[in-house]
Protein backbone atom coordinates (compact mmCIF):
# COMPACT_ATOMS: atom_id res chain seq x y z
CA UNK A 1 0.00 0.00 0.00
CA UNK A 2 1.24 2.99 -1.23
CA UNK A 3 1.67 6.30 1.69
CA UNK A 4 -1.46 8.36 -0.07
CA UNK A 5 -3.32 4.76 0.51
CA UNK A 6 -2.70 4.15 4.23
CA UNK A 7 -5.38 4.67 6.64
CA UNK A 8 -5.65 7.75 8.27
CA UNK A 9 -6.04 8.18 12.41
CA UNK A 10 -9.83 8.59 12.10
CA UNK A 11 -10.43 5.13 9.77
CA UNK A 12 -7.73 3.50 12.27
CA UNK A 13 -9.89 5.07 15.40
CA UNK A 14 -13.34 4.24 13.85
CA UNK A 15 -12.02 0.49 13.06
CA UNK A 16 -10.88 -0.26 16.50
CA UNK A 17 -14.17 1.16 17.98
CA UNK A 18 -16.05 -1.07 15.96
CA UNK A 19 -13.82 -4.22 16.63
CA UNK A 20 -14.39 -3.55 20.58
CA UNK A 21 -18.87 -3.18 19.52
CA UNK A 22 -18.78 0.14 21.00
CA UNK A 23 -20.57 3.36 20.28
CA UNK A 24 -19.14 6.69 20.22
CA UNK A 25 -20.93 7.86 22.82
CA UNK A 26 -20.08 4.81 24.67
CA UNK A 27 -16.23 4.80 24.14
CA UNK A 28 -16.69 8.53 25.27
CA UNK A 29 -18.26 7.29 28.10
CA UNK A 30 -15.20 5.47 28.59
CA UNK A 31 -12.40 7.48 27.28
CA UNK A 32 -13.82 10.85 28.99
CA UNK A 33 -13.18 12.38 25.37
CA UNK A 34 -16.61 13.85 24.03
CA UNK A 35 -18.40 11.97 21.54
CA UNK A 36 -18.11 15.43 18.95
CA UNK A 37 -14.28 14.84 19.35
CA UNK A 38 -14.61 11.76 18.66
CA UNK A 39 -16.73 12.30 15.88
CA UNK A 40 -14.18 14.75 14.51
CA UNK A 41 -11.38 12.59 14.79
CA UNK A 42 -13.13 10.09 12.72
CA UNK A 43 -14.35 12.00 9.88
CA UNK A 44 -10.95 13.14 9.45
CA UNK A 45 -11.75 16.77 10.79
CA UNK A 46 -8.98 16.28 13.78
CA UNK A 47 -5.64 14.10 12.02
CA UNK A 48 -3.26 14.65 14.85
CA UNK A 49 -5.17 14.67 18.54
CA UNK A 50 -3.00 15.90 21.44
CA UNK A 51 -0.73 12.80 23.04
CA UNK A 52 -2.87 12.37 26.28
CA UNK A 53 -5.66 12.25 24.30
CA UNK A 54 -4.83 9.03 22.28
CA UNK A 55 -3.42 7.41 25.18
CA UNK A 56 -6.70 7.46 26.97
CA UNK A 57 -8.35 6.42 23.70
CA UNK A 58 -5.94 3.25 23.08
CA UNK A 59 -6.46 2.43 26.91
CA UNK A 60 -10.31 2.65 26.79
CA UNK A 61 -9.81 0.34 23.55
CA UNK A 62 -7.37 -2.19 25.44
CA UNK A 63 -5.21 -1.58 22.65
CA UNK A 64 -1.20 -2.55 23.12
CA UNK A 65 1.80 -3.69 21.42
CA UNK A 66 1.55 -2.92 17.56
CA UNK A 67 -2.40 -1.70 17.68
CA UNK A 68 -1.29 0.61 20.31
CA UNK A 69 1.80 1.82 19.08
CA UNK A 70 0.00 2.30 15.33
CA UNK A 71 -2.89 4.37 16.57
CA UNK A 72 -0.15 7.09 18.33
CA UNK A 73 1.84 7.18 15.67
CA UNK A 74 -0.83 8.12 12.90
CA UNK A 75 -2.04 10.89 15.48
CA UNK A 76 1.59 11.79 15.43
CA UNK A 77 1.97 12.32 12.12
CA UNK A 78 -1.03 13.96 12.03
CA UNK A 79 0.20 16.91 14.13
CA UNK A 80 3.36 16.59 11.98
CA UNK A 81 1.24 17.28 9.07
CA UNK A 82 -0.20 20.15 10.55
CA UNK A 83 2.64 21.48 11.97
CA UNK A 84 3.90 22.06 8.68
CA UNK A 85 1.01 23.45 6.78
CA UNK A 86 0.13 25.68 9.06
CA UNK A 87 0.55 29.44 8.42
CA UNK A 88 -0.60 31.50 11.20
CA UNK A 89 1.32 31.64 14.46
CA UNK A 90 4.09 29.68 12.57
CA UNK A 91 6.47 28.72 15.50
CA UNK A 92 5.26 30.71 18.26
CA UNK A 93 7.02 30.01 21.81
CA UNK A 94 4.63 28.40 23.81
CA UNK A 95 3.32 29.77 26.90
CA UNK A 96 5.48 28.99 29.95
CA UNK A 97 4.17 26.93 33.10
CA UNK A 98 3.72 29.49 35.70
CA UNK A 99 4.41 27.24 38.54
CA UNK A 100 8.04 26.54 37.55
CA UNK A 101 10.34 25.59 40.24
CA UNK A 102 13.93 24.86 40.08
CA UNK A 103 16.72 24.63 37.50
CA UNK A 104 18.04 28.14 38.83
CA UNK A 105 22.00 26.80 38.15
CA UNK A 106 21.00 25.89 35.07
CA UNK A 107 18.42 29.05 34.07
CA UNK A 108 21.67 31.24 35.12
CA UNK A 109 24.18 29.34 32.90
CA UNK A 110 21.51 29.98 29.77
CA UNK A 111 21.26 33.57 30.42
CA UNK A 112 25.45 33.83 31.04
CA UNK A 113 25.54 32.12 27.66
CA UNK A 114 22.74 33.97 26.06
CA UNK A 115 24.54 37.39 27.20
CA UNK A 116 27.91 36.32 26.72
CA UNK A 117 29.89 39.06 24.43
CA UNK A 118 33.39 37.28 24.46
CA UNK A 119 32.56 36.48 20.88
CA UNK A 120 30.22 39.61 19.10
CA UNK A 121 28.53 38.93 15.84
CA UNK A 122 28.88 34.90 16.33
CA UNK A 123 26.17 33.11 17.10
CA UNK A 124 25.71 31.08 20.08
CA UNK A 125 25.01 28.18 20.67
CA UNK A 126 23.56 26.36 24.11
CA UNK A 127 22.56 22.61 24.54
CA UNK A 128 20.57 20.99 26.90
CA UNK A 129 20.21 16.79 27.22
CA UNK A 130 18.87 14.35 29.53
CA UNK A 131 16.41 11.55 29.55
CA UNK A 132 13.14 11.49 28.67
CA UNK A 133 10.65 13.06 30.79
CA UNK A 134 13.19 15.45 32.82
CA UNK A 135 11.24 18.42 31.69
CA UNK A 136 13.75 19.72 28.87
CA UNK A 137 11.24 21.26 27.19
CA UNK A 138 9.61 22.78 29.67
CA UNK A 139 13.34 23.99 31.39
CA UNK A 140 14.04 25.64 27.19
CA UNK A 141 10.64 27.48 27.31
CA UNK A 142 10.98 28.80 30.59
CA UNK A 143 14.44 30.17 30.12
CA UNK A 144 13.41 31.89 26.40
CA UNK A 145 10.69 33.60 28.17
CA UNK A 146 13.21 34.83 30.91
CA UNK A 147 15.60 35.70 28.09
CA UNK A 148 13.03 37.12 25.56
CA UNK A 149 13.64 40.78 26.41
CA UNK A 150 16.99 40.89 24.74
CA UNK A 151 16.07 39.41 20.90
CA UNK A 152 13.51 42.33 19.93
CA UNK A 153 14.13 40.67 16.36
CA UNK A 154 12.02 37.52 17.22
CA UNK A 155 11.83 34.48 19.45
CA UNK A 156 10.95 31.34 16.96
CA UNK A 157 10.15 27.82 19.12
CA UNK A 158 10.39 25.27 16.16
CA UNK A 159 9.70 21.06 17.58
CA UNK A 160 12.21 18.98 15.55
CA UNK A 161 9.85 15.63 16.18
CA UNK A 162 12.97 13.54 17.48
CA UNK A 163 11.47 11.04 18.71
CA UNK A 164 8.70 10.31 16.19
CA UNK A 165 8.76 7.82 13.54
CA UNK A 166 9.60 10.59 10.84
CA UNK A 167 11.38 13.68 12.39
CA UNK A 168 11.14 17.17 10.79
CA UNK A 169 13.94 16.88 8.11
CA UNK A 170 16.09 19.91 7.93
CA UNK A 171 14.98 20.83 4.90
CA UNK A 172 11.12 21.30 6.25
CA UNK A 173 12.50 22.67 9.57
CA UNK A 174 14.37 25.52 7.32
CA UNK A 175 10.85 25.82 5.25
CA UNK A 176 9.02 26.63 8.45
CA UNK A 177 11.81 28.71 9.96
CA UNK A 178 11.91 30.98 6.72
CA UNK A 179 8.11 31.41 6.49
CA UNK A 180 8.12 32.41 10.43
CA UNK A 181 10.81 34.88 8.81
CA UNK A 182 8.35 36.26 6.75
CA UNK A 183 9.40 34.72 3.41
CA UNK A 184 6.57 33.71 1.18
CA UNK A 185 6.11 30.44 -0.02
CA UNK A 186 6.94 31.55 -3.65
CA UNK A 187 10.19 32.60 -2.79
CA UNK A 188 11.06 29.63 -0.99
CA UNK A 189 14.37 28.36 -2.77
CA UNK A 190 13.97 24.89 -3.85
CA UNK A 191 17.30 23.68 -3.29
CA UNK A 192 18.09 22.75 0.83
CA UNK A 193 21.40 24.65 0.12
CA UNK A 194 20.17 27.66 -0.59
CA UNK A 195 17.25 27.72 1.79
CA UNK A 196 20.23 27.31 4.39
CA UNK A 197 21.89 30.38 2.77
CA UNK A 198 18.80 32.87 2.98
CA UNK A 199 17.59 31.31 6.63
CA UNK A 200 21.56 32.49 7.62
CA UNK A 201 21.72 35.66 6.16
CA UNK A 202 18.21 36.32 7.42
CA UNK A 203 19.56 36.39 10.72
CA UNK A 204 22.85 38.33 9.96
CA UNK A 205 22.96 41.46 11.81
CA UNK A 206 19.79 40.54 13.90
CA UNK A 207 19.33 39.45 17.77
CA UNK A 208 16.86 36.15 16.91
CA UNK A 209 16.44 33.51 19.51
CA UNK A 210 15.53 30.15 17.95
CA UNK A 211 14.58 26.74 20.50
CA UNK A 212 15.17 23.43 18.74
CA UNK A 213 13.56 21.05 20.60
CA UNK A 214 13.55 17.67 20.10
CA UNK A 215 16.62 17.07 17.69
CA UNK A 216 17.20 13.55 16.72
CA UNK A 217 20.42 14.17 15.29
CA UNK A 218 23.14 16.58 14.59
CA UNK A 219 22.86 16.42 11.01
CA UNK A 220 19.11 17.64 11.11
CA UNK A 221 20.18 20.42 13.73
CA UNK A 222 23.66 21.55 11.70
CA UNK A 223 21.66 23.59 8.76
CA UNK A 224 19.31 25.64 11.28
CA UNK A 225 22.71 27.14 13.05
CA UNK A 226 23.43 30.05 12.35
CA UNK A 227 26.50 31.74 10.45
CA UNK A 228 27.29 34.93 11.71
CA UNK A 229 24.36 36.34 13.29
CA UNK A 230 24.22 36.85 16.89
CA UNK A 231 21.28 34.60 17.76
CA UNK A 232 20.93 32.52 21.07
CA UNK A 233 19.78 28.70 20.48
């Protein structure tokens, strides 16, 4: 079966609902997702549902191992999808958890490199690891909304999809990135190279903060650096 053929999230859903003789309103019942959602989701209105959202789903279906696993990755393609088509608010920094505690070593060290002016007109780079579920993400948004004051050119949150079956390749990251840029889609260059070239002189000259979160490798992360601009990531 070819990609365009595969069954989308809401055929996948609507399958396994009927496999298990239940209802929508009865797996909402269930679930504790409304029967419109679901109703949504399986017309093909909602492609990629929020994480926490399928997992109650597959667990009010008693679906594991490969069922399981299918059903959360189509919705996470789905939001992959949409991530990329969409062109309002095109990587906005999401709002930051207002009861944050912690990390102050850490928030300190990001500002000390953010401000650091050993090195003026380079850009700088900062990286933060760890395991899943240490709150990486959450630490990175928290200390670009601390930071945010000092890029008046633009604070651009762009989620790499790591850990998903297909991460953002570089080329699509730099696509978003430009069009958060304000380049139109017509002027897009085609080739990866060049998109690469306008996304770094873009930032030349500018005070841009960029968050990369959830790089799966350092080739896809290499292209969105920047050259000489003096941009925090």
């Amino acid at each position: 079966m070819s990609e365009t053929e595969r069954p989308g999230f809401g055929e996948v859903l609507r399958g396994h609902r009927r496999a298990a003789r239940l209802t929508l309103e009865q797996l909402a019942e269930v679930s504790g997702v409304s029967a419109r959602t679901l109703s949504d989701m399986e017309r093909g209105r909602s492609k990629g549902p929020q994480a926490r959202t399928v997992t109650a789903l597959a667990d009010a279906l008693k679906l594991d191992g490969s069922a399981r696993a299918g059903l959360i990755g189509l919705a996470r393609d789905g939001r992959l999808r949409d991530h990329w088509t969409r062109r309002s608010g095109l990587c906005e920094l999401p709002r930051s958890v207002e009861d944050f505690t912690g990390r102050g070593e850490e928030l300190i060290w990001l500002s000390e490199l953010v401000y650091a002016e050993s090195s003026p007109g380079v850009g700088v780079v900062g990286l933060v690891t760890g395991s899943a579920g240490l709150g990486k993400t959450t630490f990175a948004v928290r200390a670009a909304h601390s930071v945010r004051p000092s890029f008046p050119d633009g604070v651009l949150f762009l989620d790499l999809f790591g850990m998903s079956q297909q991460p953002l390749a570089a080329d699509d990251a730099l696509r978003l990135l430009l069009r958060a840029l304000g380049v139109a889609d017509q002027h897009l260059p085609a080739d990866p190279h060049e998109r690469a070239s306008l996304y770094r002189s873009l930032l030349r000259d500018k005070r841009v903060l960029v968050v990369l979160d959830n790089a799966a490798s350092e080739e896809q992360v290499r292209p969105l650096l920047p050259g000489g601009a003096r941009a925090g990531r």
